[in-house]
N, C-alpha and C. Protein backbone atom coordinates (compact mmCIF):
# COMPACT_ATOMS: atom_id res chain seq x y z
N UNK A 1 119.89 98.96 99.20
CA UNK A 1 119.51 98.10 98.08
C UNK A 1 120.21 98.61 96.82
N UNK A 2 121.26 98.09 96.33
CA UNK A 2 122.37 98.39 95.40
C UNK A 2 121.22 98.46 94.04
N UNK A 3 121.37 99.25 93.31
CA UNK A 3 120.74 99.12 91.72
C UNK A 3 121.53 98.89 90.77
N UNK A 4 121.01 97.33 90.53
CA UNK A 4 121.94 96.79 88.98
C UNK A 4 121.01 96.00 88.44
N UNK A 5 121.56 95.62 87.48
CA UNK A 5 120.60 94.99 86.38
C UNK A 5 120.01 93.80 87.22
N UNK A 6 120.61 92.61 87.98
CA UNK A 6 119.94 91.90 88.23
C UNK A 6 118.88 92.05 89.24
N UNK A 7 118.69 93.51 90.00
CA UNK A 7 118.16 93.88 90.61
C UNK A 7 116.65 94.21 89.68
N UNK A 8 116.75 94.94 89.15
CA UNK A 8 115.26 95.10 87.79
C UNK A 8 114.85 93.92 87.25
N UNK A 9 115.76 93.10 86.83
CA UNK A 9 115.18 91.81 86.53
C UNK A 9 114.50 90.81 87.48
N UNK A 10 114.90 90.77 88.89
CA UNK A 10 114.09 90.17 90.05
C UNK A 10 113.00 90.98 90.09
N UNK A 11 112.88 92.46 90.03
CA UNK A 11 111.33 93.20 90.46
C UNK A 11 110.83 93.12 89.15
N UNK A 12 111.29 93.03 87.75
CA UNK A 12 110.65 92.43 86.89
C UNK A 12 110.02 91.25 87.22
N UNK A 13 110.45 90.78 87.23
CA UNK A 13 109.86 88.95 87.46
C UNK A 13 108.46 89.02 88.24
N UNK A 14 108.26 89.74 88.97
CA UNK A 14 107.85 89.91 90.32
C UNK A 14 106.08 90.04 89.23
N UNK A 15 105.86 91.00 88.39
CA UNK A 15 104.89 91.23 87.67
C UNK A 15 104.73 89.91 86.88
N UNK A 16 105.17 88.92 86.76
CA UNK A 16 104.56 87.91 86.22
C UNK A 16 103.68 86.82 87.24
N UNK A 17 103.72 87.20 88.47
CA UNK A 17 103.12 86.60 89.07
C UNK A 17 101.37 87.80 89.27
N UNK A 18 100.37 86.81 91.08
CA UNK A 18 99.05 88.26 90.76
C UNK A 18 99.81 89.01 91.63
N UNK A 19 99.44 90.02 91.61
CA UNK A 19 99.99 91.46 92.55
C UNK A 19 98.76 91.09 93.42
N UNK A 20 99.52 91.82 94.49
CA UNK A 20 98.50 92.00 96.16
C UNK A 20 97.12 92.68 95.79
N UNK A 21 97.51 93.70 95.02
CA UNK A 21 95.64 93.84 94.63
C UNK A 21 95.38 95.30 95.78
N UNK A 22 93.96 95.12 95.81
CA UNK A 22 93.65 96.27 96.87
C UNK A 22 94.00 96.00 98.34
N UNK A 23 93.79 95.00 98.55
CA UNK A 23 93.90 94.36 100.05
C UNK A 23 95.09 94.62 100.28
N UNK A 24 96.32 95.11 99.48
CA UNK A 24 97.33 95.59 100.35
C UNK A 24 96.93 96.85 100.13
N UNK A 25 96.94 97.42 99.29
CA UNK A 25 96.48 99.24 98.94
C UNK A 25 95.33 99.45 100.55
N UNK A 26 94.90 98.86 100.70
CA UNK A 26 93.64 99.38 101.84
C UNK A 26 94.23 98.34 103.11
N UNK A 27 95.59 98.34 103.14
CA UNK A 27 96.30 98.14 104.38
C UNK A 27 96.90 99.48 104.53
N UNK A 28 96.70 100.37 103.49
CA UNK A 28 97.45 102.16 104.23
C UNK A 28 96.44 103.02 104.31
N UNK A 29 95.12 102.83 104.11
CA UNK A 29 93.94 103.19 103.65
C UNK A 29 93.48 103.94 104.95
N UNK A 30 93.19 105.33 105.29
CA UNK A 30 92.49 105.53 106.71
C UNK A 30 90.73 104.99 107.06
N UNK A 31 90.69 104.64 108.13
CA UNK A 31 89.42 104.27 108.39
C UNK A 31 88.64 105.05 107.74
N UNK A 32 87.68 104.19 106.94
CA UNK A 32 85.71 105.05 107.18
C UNK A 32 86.56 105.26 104.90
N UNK A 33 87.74 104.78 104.98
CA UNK A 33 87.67 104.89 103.53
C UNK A 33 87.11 103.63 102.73
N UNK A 34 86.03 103.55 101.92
CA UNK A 34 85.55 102.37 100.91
C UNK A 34 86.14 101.92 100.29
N UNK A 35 86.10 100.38 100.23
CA UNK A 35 86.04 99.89 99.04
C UNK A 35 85.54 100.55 97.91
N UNK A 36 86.05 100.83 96.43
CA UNK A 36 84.97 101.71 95.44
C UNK A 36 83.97 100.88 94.70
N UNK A 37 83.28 101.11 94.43
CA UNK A 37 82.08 100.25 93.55
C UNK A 37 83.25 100.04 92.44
N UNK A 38 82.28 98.55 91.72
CA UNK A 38 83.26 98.01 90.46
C UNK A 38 83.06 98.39 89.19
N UNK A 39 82.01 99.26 89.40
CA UNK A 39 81.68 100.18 88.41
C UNK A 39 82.36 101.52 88.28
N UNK A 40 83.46 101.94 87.25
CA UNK A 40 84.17 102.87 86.45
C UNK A 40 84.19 103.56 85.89
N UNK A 41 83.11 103.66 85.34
CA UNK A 41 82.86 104.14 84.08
C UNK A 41 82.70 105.40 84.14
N UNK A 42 82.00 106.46 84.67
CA UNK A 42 81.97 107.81 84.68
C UNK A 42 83.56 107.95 85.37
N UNK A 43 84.39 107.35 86.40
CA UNK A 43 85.89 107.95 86.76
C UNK A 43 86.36 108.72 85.63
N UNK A 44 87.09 109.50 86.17
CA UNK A 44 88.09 110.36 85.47
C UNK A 44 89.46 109.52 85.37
N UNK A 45 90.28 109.47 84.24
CA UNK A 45 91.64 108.68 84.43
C UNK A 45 92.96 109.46 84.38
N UNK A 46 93.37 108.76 85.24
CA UNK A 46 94.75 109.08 85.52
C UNK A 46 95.86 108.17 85.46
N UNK A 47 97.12 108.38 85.72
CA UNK A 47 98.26 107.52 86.03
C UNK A 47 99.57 108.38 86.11
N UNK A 48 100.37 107.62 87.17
CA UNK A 48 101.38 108.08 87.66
C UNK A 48 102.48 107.10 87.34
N UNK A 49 104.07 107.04 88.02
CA UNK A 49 104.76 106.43 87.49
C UNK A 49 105.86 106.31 89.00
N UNK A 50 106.06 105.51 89.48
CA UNK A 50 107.65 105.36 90.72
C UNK A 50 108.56 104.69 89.47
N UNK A 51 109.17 106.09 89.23
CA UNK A 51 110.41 105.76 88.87
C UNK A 51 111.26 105.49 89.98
N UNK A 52 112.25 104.36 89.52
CA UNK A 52 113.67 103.88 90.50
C UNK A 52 114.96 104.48 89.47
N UNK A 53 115.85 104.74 90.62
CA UNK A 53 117.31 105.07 89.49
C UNK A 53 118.33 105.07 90.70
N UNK A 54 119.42 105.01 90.49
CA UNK A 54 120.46 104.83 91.49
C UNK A 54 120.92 106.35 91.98
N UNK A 55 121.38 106.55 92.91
CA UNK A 55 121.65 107.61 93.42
C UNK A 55 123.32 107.71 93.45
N UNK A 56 124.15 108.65 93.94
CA UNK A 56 125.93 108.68 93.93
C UNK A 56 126.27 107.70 94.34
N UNK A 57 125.82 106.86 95.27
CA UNK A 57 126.50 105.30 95.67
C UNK A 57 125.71 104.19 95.24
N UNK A 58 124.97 104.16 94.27
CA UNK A 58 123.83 103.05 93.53
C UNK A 58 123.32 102.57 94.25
N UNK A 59 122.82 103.42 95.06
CA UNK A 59 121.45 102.75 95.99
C UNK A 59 120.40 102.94 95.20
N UNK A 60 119.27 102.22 95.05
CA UNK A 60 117.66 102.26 94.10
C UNK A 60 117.28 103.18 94.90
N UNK A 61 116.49 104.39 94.45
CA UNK A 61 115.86 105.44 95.20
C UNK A 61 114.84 105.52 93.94
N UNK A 62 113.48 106.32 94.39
CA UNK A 62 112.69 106.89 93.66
C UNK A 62 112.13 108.63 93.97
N UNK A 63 111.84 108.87 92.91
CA UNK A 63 111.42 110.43 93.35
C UNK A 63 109.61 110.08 93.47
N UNK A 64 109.43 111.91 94.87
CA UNK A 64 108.36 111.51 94.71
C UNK A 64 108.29 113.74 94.46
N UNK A 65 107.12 114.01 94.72
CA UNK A 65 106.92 115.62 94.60
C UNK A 65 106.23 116.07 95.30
N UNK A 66 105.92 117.04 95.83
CA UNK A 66 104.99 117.54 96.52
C UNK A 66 104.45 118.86 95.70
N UNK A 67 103.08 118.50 95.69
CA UNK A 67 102.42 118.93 94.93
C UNK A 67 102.25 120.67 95.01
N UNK A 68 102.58 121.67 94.46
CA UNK A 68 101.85 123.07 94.71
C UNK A 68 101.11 123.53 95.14
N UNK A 69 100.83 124.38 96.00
CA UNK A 69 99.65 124.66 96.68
C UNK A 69 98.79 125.86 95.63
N UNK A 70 97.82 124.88 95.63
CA UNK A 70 96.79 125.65 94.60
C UNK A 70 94.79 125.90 96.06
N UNK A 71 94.57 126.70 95.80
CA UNK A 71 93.06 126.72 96.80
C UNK A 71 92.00 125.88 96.02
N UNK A 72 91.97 125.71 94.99
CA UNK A 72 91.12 124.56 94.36
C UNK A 72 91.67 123.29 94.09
N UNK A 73 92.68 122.74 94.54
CA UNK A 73 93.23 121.53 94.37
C UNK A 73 92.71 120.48 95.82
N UNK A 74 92.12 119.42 95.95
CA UNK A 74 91.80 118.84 97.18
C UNK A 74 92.91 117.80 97.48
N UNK A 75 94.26 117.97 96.66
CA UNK A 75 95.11 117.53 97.26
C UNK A 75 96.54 118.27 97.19
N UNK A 76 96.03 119.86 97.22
CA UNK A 76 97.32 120.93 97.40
C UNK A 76 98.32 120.89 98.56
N UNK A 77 99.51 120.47 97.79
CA UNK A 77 100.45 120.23 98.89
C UNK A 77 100.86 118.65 99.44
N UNK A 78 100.16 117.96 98.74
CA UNK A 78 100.73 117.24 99.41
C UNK A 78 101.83 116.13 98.67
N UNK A 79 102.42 114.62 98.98
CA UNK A 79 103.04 114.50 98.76
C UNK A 79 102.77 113.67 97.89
N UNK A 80 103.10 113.27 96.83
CA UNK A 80 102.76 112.43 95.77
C UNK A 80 103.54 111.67 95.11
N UNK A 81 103.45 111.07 94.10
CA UNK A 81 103.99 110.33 92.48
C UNK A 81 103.59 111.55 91.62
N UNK A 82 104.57 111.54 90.61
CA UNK A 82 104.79 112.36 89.23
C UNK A 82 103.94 111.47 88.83
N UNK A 83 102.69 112.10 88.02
CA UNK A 83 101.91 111.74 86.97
C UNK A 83 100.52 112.94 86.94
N UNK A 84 99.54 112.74 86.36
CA UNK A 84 98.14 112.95 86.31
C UNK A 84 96.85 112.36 84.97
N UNK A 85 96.57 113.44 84.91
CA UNK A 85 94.76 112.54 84.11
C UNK A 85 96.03 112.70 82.86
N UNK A 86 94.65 111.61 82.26
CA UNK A 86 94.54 111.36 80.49
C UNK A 86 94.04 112.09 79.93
N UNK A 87 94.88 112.58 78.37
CA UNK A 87 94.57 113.77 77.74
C UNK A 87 93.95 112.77 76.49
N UNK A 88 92.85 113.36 75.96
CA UNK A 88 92.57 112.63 74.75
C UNK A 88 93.71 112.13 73.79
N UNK A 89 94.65 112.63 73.36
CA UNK A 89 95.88 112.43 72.61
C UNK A 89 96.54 111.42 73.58
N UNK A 90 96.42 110.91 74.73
CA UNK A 90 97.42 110.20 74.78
C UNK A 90 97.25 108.70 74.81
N UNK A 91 97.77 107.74 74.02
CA UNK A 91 97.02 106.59 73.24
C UNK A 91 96.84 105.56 74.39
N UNK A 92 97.36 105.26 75.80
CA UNK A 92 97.43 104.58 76.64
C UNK A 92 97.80 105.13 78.00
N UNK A 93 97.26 104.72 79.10
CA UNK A 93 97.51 105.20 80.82
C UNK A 93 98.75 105.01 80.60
N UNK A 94 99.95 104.18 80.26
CA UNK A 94 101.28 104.45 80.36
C UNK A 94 101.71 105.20 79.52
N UNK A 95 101.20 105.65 78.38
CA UNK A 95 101.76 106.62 77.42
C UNK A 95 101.73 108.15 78.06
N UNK A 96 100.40 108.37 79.18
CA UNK A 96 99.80 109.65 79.67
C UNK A 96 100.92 109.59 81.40
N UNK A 97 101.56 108.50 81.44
CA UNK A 97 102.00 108.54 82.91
C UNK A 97 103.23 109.12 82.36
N UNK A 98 104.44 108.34 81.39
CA UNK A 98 105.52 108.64 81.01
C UNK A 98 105.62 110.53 80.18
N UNK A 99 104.55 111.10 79.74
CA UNK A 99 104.53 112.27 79.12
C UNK A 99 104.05 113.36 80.88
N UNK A 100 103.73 112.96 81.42
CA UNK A 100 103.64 113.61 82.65
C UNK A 100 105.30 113.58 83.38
N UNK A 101 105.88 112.68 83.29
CA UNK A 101 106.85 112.54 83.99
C UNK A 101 107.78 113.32 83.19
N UNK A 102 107.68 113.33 81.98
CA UNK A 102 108.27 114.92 81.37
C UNK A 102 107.88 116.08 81.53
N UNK A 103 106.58 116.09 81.72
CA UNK A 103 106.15 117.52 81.98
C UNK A 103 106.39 118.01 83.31
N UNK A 104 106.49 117.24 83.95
CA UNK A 104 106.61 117.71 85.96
C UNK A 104 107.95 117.39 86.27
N UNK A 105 108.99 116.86 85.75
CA UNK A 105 109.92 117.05 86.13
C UNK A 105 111.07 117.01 85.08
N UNK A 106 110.72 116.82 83.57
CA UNK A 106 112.07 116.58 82.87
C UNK A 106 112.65 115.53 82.53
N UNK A 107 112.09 114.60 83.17
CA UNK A 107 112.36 113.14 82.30
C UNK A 107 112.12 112.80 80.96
N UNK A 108 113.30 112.19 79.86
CA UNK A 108 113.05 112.28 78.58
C UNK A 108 112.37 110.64 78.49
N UNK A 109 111.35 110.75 77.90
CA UNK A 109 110.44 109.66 77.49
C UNK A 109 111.34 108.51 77.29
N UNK A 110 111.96 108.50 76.26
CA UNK A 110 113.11 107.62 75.80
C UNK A 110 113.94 107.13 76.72
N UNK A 111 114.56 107.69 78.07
CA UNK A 111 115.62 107.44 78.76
C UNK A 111 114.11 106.13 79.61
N UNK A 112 113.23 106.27 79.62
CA UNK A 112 112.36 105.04 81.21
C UNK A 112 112.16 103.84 79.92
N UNK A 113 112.34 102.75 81.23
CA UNK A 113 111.75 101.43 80.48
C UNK A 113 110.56 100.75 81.62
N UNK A 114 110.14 100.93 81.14
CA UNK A 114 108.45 100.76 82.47
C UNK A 114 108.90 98.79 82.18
N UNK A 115 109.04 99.06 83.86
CA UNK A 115 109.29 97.16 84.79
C UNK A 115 107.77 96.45 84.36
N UNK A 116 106.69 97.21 85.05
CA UNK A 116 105.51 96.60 85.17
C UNK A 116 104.51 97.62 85.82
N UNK A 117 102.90 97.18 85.58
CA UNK A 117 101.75 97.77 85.98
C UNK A 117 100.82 97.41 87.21
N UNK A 118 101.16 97.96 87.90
CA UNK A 118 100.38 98.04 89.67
C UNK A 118 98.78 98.09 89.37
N UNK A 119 97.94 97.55 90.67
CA UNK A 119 96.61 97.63 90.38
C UNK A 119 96.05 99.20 90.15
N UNK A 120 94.75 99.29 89.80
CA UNK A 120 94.87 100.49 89.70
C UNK A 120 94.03 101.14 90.66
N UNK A 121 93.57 102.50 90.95
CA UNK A 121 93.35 102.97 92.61
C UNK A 121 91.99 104.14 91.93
N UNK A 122 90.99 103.65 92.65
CA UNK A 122 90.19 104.71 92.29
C UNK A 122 89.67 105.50 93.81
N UNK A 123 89.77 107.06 93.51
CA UNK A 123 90.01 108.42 94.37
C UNK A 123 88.91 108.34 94.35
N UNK A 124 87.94 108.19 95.19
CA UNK A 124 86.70 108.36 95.37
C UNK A 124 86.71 109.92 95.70
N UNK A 125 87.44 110.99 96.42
CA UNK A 125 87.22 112.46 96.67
C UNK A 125 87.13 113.02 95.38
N UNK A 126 88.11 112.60 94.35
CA UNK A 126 88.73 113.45 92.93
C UNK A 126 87.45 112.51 91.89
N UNK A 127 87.28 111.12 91.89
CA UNK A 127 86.77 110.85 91.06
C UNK A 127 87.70 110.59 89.97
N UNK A 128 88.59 110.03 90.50
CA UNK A 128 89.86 109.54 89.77
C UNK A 128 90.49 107.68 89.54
N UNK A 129 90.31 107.39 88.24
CA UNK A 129 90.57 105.95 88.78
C UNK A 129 92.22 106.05 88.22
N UNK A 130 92.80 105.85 88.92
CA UNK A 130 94.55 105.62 88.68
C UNK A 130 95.33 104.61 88.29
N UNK A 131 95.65 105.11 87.56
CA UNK A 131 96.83 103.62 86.99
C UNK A 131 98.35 104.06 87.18
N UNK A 132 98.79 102.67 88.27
CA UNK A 132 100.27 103.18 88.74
C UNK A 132 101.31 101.90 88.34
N UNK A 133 102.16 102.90 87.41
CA UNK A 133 103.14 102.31 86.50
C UNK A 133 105.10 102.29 87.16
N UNK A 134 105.03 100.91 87.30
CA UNK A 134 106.98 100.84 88.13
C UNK A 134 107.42 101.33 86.70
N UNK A 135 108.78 102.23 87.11
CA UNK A 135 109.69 102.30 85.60
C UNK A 135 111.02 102.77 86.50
N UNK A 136 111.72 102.33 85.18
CA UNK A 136 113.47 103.11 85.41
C UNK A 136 114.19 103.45 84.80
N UNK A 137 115.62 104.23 84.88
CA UNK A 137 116.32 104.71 84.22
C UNK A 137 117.72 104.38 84.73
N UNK A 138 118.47 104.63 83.89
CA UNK A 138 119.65 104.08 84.00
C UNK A 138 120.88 104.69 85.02
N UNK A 139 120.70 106.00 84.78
CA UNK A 139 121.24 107.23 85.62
C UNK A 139 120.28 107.92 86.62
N UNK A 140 120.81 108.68 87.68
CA UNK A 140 119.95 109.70 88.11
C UNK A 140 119.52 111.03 87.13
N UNK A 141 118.14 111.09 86.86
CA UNK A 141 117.92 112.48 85.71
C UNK A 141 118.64 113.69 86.59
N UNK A 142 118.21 114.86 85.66
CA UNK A 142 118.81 115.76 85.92
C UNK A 142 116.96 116.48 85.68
N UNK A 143 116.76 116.31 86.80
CA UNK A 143 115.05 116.82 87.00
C UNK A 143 115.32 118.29 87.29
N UNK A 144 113.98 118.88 86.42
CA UNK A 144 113.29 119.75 86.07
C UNK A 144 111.90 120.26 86.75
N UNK A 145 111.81 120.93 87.45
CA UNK A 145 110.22 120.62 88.14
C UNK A 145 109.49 121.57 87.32
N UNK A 146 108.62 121.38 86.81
CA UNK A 146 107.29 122.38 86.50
C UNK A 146 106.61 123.31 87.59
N UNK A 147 107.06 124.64 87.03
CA UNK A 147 106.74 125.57 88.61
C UNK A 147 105.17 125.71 88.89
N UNK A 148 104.69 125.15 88.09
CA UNK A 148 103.44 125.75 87.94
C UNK A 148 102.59 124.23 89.07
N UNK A 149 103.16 122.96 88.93
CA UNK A 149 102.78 121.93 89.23
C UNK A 149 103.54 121.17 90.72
N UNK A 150 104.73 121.41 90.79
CA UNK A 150 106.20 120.84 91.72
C UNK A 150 106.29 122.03 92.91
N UNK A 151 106.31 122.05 93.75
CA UNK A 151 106.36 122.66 95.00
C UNK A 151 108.06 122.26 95.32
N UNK A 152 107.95 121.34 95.62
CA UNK A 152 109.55 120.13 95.96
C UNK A 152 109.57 119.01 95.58
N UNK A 153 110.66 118.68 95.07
CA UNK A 153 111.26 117.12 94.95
C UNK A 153 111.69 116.65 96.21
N UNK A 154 111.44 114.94 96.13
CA UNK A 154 111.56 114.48 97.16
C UNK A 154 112.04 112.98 96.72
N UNK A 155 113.80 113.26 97.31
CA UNK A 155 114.05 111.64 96.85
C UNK A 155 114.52 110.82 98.11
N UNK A 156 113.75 109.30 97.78
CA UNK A 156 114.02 108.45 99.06
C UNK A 156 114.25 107.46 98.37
N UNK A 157 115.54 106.46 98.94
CA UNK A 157 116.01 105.29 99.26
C UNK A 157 114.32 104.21 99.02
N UNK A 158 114.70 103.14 97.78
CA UNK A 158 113.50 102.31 97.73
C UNK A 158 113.16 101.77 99.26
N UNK A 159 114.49 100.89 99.73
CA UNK A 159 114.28 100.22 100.90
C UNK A 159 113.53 100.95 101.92
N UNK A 160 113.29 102.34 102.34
CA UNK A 160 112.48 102.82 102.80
C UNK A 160 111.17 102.25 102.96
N UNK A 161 110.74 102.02 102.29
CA UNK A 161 109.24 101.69 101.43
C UNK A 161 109.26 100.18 101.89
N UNK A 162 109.90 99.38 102.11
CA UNK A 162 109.87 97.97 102.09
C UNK A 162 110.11 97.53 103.94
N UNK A 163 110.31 98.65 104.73
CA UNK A 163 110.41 98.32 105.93
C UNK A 163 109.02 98.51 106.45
N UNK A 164 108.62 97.65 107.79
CA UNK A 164 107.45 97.71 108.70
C UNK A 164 107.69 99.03 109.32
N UNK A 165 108.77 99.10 109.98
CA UNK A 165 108.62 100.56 110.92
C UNK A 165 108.38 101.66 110.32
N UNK A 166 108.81 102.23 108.92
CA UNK A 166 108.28 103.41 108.36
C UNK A 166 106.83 103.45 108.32
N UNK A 167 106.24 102.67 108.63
CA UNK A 167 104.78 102.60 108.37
C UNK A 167 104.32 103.25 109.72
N UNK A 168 103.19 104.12 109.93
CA UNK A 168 102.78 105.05 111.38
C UNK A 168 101.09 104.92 111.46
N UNK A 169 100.40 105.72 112.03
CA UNK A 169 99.59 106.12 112.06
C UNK A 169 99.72 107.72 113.04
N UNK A 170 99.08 108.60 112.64
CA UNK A 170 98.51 109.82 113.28
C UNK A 170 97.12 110.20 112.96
N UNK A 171 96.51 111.16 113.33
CA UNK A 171 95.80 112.24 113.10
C UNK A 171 96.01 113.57 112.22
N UNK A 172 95.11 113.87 111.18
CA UNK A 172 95.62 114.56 109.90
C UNK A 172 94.40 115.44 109.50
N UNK A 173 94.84 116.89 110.05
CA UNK A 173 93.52 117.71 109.60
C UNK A 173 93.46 118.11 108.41
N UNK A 174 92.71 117.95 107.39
CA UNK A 174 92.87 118.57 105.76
C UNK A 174 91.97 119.81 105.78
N UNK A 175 92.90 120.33 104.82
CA UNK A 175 92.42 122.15 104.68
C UNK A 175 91.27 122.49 105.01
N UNK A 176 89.97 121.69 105.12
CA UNK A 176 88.60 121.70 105.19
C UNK A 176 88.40 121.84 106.13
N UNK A 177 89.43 121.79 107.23
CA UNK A 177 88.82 121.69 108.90
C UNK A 177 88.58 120.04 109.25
N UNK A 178 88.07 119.41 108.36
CA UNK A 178 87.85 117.72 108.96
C UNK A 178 89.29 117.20 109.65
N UNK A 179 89.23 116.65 110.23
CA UNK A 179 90.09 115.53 110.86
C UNK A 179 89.63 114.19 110.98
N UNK A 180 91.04 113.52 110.05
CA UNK A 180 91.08 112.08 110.07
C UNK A 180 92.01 111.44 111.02
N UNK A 181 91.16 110.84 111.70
CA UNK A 181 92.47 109.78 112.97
C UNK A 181 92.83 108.26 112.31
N UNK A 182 93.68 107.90 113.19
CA UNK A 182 94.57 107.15 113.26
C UNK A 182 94.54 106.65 111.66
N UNK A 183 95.48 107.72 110.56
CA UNK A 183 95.40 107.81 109.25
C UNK A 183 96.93 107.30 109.17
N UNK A 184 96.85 105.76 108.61
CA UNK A 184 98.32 105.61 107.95
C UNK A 184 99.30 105.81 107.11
N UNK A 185 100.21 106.20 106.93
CA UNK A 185 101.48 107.12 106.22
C UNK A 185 102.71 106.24 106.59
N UNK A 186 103.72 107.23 105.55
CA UNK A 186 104.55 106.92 105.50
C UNK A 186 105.58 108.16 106.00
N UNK A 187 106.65 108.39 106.92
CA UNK A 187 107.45 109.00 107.34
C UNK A 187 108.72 108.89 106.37
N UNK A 188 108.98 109.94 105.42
CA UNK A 188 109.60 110.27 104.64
C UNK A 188 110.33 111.23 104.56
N UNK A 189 111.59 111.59 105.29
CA UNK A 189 112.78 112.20 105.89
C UNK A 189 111.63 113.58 106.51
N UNK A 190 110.17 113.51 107.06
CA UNK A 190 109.90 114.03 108.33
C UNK A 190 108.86 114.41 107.51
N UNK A 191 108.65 113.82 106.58
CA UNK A 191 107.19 114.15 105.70
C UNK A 191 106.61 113.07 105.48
N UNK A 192 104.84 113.89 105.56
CA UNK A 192 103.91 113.04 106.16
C UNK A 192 103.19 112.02 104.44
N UNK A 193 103.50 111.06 104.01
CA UNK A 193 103.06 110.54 102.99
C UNK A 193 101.95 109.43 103.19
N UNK A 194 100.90 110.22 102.65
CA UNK A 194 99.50 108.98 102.83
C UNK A 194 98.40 109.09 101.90
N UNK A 195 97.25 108.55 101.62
CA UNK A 195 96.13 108.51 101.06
C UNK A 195 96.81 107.50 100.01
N UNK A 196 96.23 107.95 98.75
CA UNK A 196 96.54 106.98 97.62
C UNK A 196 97.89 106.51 97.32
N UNK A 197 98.68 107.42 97.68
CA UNK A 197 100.14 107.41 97.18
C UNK A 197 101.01 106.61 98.15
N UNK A 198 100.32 106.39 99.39
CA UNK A 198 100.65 105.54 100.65
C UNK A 198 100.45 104.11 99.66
N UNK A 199 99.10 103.81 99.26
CA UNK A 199 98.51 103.00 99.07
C UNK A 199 99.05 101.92 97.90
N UNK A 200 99.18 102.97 96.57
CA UNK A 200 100.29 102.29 95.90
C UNK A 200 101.51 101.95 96.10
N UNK A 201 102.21 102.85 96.73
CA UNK A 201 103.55 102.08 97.07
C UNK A 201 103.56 101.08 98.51
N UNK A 202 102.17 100.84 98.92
CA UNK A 202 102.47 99.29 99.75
C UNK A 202 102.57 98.24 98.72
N UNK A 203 101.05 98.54 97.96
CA UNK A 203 101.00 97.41 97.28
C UNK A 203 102.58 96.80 96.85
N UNK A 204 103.00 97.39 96.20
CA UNK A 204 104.55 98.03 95.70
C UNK A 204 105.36 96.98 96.43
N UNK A 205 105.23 97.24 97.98
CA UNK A 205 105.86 96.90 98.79
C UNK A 205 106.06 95.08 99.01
N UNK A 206 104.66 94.90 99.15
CA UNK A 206 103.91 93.85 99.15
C UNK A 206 104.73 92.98 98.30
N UNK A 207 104.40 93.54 96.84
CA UNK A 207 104.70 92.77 95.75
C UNK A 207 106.22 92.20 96.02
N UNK A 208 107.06 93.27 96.30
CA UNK A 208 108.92 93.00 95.96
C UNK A 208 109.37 92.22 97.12
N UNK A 209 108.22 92.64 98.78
CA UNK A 209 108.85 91.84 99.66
C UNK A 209 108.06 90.34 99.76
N UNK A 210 106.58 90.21 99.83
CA UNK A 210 105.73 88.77 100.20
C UNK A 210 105.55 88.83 101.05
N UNK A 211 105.56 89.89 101.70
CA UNK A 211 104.84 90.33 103.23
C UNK A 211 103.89 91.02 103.40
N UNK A 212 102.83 90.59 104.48
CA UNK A 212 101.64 91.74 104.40
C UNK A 212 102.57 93.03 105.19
N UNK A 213 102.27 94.45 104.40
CA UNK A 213 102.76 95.09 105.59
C UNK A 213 102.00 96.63 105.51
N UNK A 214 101.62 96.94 106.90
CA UNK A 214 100.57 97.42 107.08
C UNK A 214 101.15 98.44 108.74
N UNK A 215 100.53 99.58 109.59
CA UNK A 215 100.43 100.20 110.38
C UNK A 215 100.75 98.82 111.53
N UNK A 216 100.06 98.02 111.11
CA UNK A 216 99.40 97.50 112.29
C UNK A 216 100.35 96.04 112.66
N UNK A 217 101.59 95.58 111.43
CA UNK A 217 102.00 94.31 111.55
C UNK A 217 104.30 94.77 111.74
C-alpha cells in the first residue's frame, strides 16, 4: 500500500462517515471479555496514537512498541500503540496522545497531522477508558525509545492489518498463571498482538476496508 497524499485523503474521508464502533473492536476481543457498562466516569483516561509514515520504498507502515517489563505493570511486555493516561496539563485526549508519542519514542509534535478519532476502548483490568487517535507524518521519524517505557520498536506494513489471514486465535497464559483460550491476535513478524491494541486496530481495519473482519471470517 504505496503512501501518498491521495492515500491520507481516502483514509481521511473514511472518518466522515460512523466508524464500526465496538462491534468490530469485540470481533478481536477474547471470550468471557464484556461489553463495559456506559457508565465512565470513575475510568482513568488514556490515549494512544497509530501513526502511518512510509518506509524506504513508500509503503504506509505504522509503529507499534513493546512495552518494558515492569512486575507491577498488568500489561508488562507486551505489544502495544505509543501513547498513555492524561496528565492534568494536557488540554485534550489528542493533545495527551501526541505528547506521549514524544515522550516514548521522539516524535516532534509539529511533524503529525492527526487523520481522525477511533471509538474509544475502555480496559476493564486497568480501568482505563482509551482514546485511539489515526495520525501521520511525512517521513519515516528518526525514533527515540524511552528506556524507561520501550522494550522494542516494532514496525509493520499497514496492509498487514487489513488482511483476514493475519487474524489467529491461540491460547495465552498471562504472568498470573490464568490462561485465556482461543484469544484473538494478530501475528506480527512472529509476535503475538492482542487485547485492546488487537481491538483498535480492527476497528481501524474495518473502517479503511468495509469488511467485517474477525478470527472467525
Amino acid at each position: 500500500m504505496e503512501f501518498t497524499d491521495a492515500l491520507l485523503a481516502t483514509i481521511q474521508e473514511k472518518f466522515s462517515k460512523p466508524l464500526p464502533g465496538r462491534a468490530a473492536q469485540y470481533r478481536m476481543a477474547h471470550v468471557g471479555r464484556d461489553y463495559p457498562s456506559l457508565d465512565f466516569s470513575k475510568a482513568r483516561k488514556a490515549a494512544v496514537v497509530i501513526l502511518l509514515y512510509p518506509n524506504r520504498a513508500k509503503e504506509t507502515q505504522l509503529v507499534l512498541i513493546q512495552r518494558m517489563f515492569h512486575p507491577k505493570d498488568r500489561h508488562s511486555g507486551q505489544i502495544s500503540l505509543p501513547g498513555g493516561k492524561l496528565e492534568p496539563s494536557d488540554p485534550s485526549p489528542q493533545a495527551a496522545a501526541l505528547r506521549e508519542l514524544n515522550e516514548e519514542l521522539g516524535v516532534p509534535t509539529d511533524t503529525v497531522t492527526v487523520l481522525g478519532q477511533l471509538s474509544d476502548l475502555h480496559i476493564s483490568v486497568s480501568n482505563f477508558l482509551v482514546y485511539p487517535f489515526l495520525a501521520t507524518v511525512k517521513e519515516r521519524p528518526d525514533f527515540i525509545p524511552q528506556p524507561s517505557e520501550v522494550h522494542a520498536i516494532l514496525e509493520a506494513p499497514l496492509k498487514l492489518f487489513l488482511e483476514k489471514s493475519m487474524r489467529r486465535k491461540k491460547s495465552l497464559k498471562l504472568p498470573n498463571g490464568i490462561v485465556l483460550k482461543e484469544v484473538p491476535y494478530f501475528d506480527i513478524q512472529g509476535h503475538t498482538l492482542w487485547g485492546a491494541t488487537a481491538m483498535i486496530l480492527n476497528e481501524l481495519s474495518e473502517l479503511l476496508t468495509g469488511d467485517i473482519l474477525s478470527p472467525d471470517h
